[in-house]
Protein backbone atom coordinates (compact mmCIF):
# COMPACT_ATOMS: atom_id res chain seq x y z
CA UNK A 1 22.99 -5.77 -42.04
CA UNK A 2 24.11 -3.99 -39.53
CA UNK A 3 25.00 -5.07 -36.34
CA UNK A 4 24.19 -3.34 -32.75
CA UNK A 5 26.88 -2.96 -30.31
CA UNK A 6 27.24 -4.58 -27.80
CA UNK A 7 26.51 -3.61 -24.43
CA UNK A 8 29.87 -3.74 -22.69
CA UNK A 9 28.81 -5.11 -19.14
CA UNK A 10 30.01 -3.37 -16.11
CA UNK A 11 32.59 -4.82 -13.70
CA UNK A 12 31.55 -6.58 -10.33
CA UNK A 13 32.23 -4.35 -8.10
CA UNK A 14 30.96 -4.45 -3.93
CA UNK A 15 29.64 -0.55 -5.52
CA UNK A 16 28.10 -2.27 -7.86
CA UNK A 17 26.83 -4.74 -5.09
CA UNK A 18 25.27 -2.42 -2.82
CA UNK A 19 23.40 -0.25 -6.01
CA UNK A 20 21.53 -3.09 -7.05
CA UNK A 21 20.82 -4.10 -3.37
CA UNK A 22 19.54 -1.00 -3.18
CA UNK A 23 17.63 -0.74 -6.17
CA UNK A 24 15.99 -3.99 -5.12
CA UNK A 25 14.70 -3.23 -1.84
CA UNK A 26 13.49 0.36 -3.27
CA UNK A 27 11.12 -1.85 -5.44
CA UNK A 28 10.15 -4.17 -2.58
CA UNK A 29 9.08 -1.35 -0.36
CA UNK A 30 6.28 -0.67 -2.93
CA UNK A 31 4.38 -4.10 -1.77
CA UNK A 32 5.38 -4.02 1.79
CA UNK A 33 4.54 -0.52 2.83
CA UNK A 34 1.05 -0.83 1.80
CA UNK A 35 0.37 -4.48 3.66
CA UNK A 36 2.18 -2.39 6.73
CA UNK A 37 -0.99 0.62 6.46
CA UNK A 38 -3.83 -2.36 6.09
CA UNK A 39 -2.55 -4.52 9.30
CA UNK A 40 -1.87 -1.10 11.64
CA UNK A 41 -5.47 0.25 10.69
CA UNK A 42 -6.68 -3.49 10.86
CA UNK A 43 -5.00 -3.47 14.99
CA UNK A 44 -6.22 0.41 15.31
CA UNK A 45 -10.10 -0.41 13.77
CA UNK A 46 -10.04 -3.94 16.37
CA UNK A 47 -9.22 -1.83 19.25
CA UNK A 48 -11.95 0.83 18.52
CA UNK A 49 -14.31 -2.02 18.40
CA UNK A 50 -13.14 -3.63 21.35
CA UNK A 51 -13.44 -0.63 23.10
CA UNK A 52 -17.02 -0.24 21.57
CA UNK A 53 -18.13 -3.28 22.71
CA UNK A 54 -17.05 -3.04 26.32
CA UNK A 55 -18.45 0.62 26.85
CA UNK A 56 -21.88 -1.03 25.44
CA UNK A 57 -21.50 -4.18 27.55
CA UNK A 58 -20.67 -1.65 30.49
CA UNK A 59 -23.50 0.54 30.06
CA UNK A 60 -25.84 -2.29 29.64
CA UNK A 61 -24.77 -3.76 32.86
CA UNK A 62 -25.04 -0.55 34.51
CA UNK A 63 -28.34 0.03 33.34
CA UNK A 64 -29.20 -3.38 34.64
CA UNK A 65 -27.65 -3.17 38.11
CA UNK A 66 -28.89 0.24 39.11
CA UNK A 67 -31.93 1.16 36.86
CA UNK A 68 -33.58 -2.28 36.31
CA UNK A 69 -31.84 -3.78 39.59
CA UNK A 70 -31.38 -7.29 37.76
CA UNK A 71 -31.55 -9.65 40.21
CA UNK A 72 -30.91 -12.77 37.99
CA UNK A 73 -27.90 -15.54 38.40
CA UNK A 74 -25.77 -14.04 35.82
CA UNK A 75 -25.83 -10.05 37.38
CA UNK A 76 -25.08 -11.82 40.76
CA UNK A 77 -21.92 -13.72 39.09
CA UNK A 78 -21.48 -10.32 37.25
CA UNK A 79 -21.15 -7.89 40.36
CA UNK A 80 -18.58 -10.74 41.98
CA UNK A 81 -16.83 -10.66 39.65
CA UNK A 82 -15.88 -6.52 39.05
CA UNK A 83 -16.61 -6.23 42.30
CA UNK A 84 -18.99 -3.44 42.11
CA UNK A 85 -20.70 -1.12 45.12
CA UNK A 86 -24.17 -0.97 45.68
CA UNK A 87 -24.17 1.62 48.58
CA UNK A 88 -21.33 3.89 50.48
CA UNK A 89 -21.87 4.02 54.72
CA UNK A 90 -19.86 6.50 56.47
CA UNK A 91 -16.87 5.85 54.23
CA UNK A 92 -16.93 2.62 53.56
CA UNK A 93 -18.01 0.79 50.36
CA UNK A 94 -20.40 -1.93 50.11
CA UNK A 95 -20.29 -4.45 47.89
CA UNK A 96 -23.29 -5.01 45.32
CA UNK A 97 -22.80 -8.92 45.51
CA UNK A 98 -23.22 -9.16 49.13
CA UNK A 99 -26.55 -7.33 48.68
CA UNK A 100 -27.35 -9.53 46.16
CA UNK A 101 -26.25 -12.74 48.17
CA UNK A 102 -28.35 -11.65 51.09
CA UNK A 103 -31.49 -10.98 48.74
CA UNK A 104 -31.61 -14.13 46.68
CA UNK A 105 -30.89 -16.69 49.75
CA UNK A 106 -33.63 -14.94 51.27
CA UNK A 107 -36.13 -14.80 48.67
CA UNK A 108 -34.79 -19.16 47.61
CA UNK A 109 -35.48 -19.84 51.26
CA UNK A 110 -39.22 -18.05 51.07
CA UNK A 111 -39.94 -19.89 47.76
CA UNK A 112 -38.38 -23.54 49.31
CA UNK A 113 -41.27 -22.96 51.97
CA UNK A 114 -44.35 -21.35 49.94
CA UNK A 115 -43.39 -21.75 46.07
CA UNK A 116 -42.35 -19.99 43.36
CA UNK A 117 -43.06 -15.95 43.69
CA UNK A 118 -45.67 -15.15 41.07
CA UNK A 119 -45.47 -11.26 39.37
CA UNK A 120 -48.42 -10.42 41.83
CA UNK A 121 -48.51 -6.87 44.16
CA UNK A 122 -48.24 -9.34 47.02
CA UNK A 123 -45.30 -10.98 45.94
CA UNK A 124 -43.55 -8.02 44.71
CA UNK A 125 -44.48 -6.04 48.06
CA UNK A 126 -42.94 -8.98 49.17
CA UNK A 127 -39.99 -8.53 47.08
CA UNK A 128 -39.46 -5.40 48.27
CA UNK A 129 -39.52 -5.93 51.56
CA UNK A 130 -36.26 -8.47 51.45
CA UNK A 131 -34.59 -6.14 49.39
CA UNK A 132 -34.50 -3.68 51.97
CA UNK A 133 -33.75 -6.14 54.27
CA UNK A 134 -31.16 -7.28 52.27
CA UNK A 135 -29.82 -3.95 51.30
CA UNK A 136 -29.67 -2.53 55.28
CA UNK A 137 -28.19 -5.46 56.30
CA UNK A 138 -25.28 -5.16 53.64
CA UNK A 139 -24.58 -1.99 54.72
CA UNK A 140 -24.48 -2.86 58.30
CA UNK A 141 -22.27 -5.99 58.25
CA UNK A 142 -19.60 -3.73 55.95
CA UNK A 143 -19.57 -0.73 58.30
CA UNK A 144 -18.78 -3.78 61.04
CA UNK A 145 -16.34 -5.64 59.60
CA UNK A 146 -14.11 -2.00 58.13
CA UNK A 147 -14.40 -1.34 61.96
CA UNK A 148 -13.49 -4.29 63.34
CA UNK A 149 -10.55 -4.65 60.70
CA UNK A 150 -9.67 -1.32 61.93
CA UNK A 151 -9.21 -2.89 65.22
CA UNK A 152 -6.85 -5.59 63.93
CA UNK A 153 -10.11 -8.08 65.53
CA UNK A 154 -11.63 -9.36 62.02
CA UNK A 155 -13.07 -12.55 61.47
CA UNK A 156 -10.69 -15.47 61.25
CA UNK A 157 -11.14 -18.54 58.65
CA UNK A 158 -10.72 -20.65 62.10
CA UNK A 159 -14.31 -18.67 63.53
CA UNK A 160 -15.65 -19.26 59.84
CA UNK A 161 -15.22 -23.37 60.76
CA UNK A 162 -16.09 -23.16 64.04
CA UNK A 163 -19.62 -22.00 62.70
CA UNK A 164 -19.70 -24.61 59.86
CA UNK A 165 -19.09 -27.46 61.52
CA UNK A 166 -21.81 -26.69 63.99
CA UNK A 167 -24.42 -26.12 61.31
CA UNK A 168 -23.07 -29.67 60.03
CA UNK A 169 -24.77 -31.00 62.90
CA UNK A 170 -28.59 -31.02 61.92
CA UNK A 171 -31.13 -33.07 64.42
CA UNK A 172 -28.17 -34.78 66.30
CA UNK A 173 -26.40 -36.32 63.15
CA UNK A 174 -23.49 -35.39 61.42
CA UNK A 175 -23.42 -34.20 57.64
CA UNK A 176 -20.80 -34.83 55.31
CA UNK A 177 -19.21 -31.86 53.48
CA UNK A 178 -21.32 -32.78 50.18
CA UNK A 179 -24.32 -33.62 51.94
CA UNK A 180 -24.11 -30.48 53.72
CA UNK A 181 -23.36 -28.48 50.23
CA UNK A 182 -26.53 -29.79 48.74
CA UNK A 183 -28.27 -28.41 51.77
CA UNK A 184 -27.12 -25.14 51.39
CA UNK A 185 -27.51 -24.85 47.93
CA UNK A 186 -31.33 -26.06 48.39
CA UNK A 187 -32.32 -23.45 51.00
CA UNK A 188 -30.48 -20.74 49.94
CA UNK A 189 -28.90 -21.41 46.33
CA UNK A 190 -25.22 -20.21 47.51
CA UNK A 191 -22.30 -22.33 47.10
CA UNK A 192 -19.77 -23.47 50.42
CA UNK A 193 -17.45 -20.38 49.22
CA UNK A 194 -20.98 -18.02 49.60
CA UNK A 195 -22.21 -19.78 52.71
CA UNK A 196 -19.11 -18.81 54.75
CA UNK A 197 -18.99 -15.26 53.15
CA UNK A 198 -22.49 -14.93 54.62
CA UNK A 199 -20.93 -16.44 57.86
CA UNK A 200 -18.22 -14.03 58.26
CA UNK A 201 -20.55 -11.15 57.18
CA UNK A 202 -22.64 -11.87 60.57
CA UNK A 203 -19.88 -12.86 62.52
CA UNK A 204 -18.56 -9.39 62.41
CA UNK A 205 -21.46 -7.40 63.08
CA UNK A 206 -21.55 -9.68 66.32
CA UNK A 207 -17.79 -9.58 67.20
CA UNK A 208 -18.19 -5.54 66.20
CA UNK A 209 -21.26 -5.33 68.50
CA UNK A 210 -19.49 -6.79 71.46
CA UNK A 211 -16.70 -5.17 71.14
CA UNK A 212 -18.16 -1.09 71.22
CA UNK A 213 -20.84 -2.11 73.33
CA UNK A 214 -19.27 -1.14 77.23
CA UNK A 215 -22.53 -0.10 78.70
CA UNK A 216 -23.78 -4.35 78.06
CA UNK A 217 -19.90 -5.35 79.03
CA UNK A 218 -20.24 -3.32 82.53
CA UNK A 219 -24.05 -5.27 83.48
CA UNK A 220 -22.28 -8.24 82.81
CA UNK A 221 -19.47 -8.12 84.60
CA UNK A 222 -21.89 -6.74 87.58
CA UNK A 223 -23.94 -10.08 87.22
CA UNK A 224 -21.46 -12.39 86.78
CA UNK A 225 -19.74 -11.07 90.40
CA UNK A 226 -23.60 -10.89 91.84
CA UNK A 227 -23.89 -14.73 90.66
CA UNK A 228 -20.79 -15.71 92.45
CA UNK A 229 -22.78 -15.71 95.79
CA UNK A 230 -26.30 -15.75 94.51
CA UNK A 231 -28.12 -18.20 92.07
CA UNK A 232 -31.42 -17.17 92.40
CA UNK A 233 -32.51 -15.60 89.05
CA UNK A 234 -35.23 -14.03 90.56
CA UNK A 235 -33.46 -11.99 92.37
CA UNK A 236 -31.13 -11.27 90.14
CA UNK A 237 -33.91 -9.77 87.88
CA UNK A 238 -35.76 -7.28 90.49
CA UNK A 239 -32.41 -6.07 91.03
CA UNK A 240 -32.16 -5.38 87.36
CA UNK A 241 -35.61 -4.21 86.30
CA UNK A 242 -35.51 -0.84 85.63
CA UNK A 243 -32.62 -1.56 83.77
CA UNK A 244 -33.36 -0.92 79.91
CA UNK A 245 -30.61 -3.63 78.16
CA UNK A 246 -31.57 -6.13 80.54
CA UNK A 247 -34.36 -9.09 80.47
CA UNK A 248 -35.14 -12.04 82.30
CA UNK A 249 -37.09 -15.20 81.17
CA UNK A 250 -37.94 -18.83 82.72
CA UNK A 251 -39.63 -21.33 80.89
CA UNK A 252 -42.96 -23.05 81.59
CA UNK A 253 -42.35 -26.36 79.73
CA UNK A 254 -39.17 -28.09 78.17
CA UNK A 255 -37.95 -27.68 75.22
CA UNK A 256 -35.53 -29.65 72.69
CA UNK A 257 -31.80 -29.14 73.37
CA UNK A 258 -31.52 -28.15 69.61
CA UNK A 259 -33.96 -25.06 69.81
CA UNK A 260 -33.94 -22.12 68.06
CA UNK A 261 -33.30 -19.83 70.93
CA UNK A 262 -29.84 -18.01 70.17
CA UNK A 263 -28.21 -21.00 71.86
CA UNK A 264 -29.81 -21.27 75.28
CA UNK A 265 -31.07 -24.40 74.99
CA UNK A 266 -27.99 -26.08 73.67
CA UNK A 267 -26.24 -24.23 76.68
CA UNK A 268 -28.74 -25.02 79.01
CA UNK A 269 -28.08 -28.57 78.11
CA UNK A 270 -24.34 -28.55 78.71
CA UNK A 271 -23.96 -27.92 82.32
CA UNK A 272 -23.63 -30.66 84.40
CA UNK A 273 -26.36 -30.69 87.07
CA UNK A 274 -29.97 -28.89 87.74
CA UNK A 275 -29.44 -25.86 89.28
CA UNK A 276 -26.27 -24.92 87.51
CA UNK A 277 -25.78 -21.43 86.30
CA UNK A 278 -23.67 -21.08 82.66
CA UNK A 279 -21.52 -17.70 82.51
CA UNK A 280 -22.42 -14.98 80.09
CA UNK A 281 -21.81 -15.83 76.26
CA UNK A 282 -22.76 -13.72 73.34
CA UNK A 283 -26.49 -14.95 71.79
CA UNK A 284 -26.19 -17.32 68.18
CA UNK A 285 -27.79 -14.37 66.57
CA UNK A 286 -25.72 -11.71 68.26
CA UNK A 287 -28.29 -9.30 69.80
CA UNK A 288 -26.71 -9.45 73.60
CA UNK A 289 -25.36 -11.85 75.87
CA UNK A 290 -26.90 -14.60 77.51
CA UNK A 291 -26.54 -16.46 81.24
CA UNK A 292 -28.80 -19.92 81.41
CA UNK A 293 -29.27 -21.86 84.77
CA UNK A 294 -30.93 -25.14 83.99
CA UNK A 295 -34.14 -25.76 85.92
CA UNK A 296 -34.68 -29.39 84.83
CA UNK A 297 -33.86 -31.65 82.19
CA UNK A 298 -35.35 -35.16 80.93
CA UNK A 299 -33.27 -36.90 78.06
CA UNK A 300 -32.87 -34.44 75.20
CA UNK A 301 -34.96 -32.30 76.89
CA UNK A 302 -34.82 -29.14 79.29
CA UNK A 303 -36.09 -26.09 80.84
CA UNK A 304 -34.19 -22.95 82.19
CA UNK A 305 -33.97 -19.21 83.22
CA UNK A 306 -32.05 -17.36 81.49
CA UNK A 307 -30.71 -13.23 81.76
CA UNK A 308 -30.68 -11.38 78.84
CA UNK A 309 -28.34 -8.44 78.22
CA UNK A 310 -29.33 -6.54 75.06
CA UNK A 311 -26.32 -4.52 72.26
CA UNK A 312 -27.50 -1.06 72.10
CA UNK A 313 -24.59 0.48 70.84
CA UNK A 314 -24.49 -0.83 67.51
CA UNK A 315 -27.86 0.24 66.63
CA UNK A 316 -27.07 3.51 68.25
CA UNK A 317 -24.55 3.76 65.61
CA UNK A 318 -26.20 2.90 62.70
CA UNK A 319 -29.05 5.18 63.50
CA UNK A 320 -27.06 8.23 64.08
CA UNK A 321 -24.53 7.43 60.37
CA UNK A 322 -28.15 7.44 58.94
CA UNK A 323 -29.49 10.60 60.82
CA UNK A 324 -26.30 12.36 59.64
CA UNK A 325 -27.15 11.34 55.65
CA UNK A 326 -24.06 9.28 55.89
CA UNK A 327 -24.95 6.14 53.78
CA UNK A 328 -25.08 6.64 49.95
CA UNK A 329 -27.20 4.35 47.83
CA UNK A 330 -26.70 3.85 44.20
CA UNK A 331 -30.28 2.32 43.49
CA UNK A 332 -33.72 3.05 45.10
CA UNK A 333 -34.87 0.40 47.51
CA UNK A 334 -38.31 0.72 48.87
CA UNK A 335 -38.31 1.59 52.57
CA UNK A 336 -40.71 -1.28 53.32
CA UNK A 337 -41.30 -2.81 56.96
CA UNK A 338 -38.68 -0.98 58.74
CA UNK A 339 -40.02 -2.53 62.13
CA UNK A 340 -37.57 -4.69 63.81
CA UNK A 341 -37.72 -8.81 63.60
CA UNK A 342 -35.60 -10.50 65.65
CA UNK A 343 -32.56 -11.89 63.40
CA UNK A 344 -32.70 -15.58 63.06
CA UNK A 345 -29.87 -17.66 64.49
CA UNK A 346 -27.22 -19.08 61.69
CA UNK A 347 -28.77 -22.43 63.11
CA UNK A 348 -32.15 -21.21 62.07
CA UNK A 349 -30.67 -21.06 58.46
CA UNK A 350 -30.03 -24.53 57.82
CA UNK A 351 -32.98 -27.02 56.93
CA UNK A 352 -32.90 -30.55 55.80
């Protein structure tokens, strides 16, 4: 038999070392490489998907906001969120939420006081009607508060308060902070956050108003120096009469110091004796300023005269950005009753 050599085996050598090393990794690399391929088309194939799904999501929501103007809870949250526009005036972007804000506190306060809209042409007429509402609005209080940051004059968080915590006062009494949350939330459905967005909204197309307004600055200054010497509201008003921006009222019977009169009342109600004359301050709802002289008053109760001195300019404004084609709106609003209610007072806006 014969016997096979034997394989002489080769010295340990680092060479030797580093071969084999070699050799090994060489045969490793043919399970690695193709686990590498499968997890960067597994990242590449989740990121194609991802991007998919958002470009779906996005053109749903689109399609929702501007074509099928979705007016629901979750396309309100939506718009806050991304912070989308719902209309351009003059330059300056509006946002879609506020217009939505506006709209839906309207349309919970409407249904609080006659029930639930129904999918009839009088409720959707109806519909309509606060959307343009809401819509003109939204574009008015963002051209005013762009302006008035412009000016360095916005509205401060200390204003914002100032407003609360007289709306916290309902019928005499006090409301706490969560008492006075579930009020807003029932009549309009917006949270304390929304409520003072809402505040600051109107609070600058008043503070705006005043501010551009030098024609209404220049009567009042004339009446305030013409009611230095003379008290007589009367007179006051035939000297004024032909004048366009200004108005004069009396009252027949009293009224409650807490009426809904832009604040008259309340002011009539803090001057100190019958006969007293308040200076000018600018109405609750912002349309002008006001001066009050209190006629007579009986407990919570009183009557007075008071001067009215109307904001043109702002309204002069707005109709010449629109006359120019200078507001840009991404969906189609009815025009609906374009005829002019007065605003109601923030006061107005809270209910128990």
């Amino acid at each position: 038999m014969i016997k096979g050599k034997k394989k002489k085996s080769k010295a340990i050598t680092q060479q030797n070392l580093e071969e084999s090393r070699e050799e090994i990794l060489a045969k490793g690399k043919k399970f690695r490489y193709p686990f590498q391929y499968a997890k960067h088309r597994l990242v590449i194939i989740t990121i194609l998907i991802s991007i998919v799904a958002l470009a779906t999501f996005g053109i749903i929501g689109w399609i929702q906001l501007y074509k099928v103007q979705n007016t629901s809870d979750v396309m309100y949250r939506f718009t806050r969120a991304f912070g989308l526009p719902v209309a351009k005036i003059d330059g300056v972007s509006v946002r879609y939420s506020d217009y939505l804000m506006l709209y839906r506190s309207s349309i919970k306060s409407i249904e609080r006081q006659q029930g639930t809209l129904d999918n009839s042409e009088d409720s959707n007429r109806l519909r309509d009607y606060y959307k343009r509402q809401a819509l003109s609005s939204a574009e008015e209080y963002s051209y005013a508060m762009a302006k008035l940051d412009e000016m360095g004059k916005g509205v401060t968080d200390a204003e914002i308060d100032e407003v609360i915590n007289e709306h916290k006062t309902i019928d005499g009494e006090v409301r706490s902070d969560s008492a006075f949350s579930g009020i807003v939330r029932d009549n309009f459905g917006l949270s304390i956050d929304e409520y003072r967005r809402m505040i600051k909204l109107s609070l600058a197309k008043k503070k705006y108003s005043a501010e551009i307004d030098s024609r209404a600055k220049s009567l009042v200054s004339e009446i305030t120096k013409a009611l230095e010497g003379e008290k007589d509201f009367g007179k006051i008003s035939e000297a004024y009469k032909n004048n366009d921006i200004f108005d004069f009222e009396t009252l027949s019977e009293m009224v409650d110091s807490t009426n809904l009169d832009s604040g008259r009342a309340s002011k009539a109600m803090s001057l100190k004796e019958v006969g007293d004359v308040s200076e000018g301050f600018i109405s609750k709802n912002g349309d002008g300023y006001y001066f009050v002289k209190l006629t007579a008053r009986e407990g919570n109760k009183v009557k007075y005269d008071s001067i009215w001195v109307r904001f043109t300019e702002f309204d002069k404004k707005m109709q010449e950005i629109r006359n120019d084609n200078k507001i840009d709106e991404y969906i189609e609003v009815e025009a609906g009753d374009e005829s002019k209610e007065e605003e109601p007072t923030e006061k107005e806006e809270i209910k128990d």
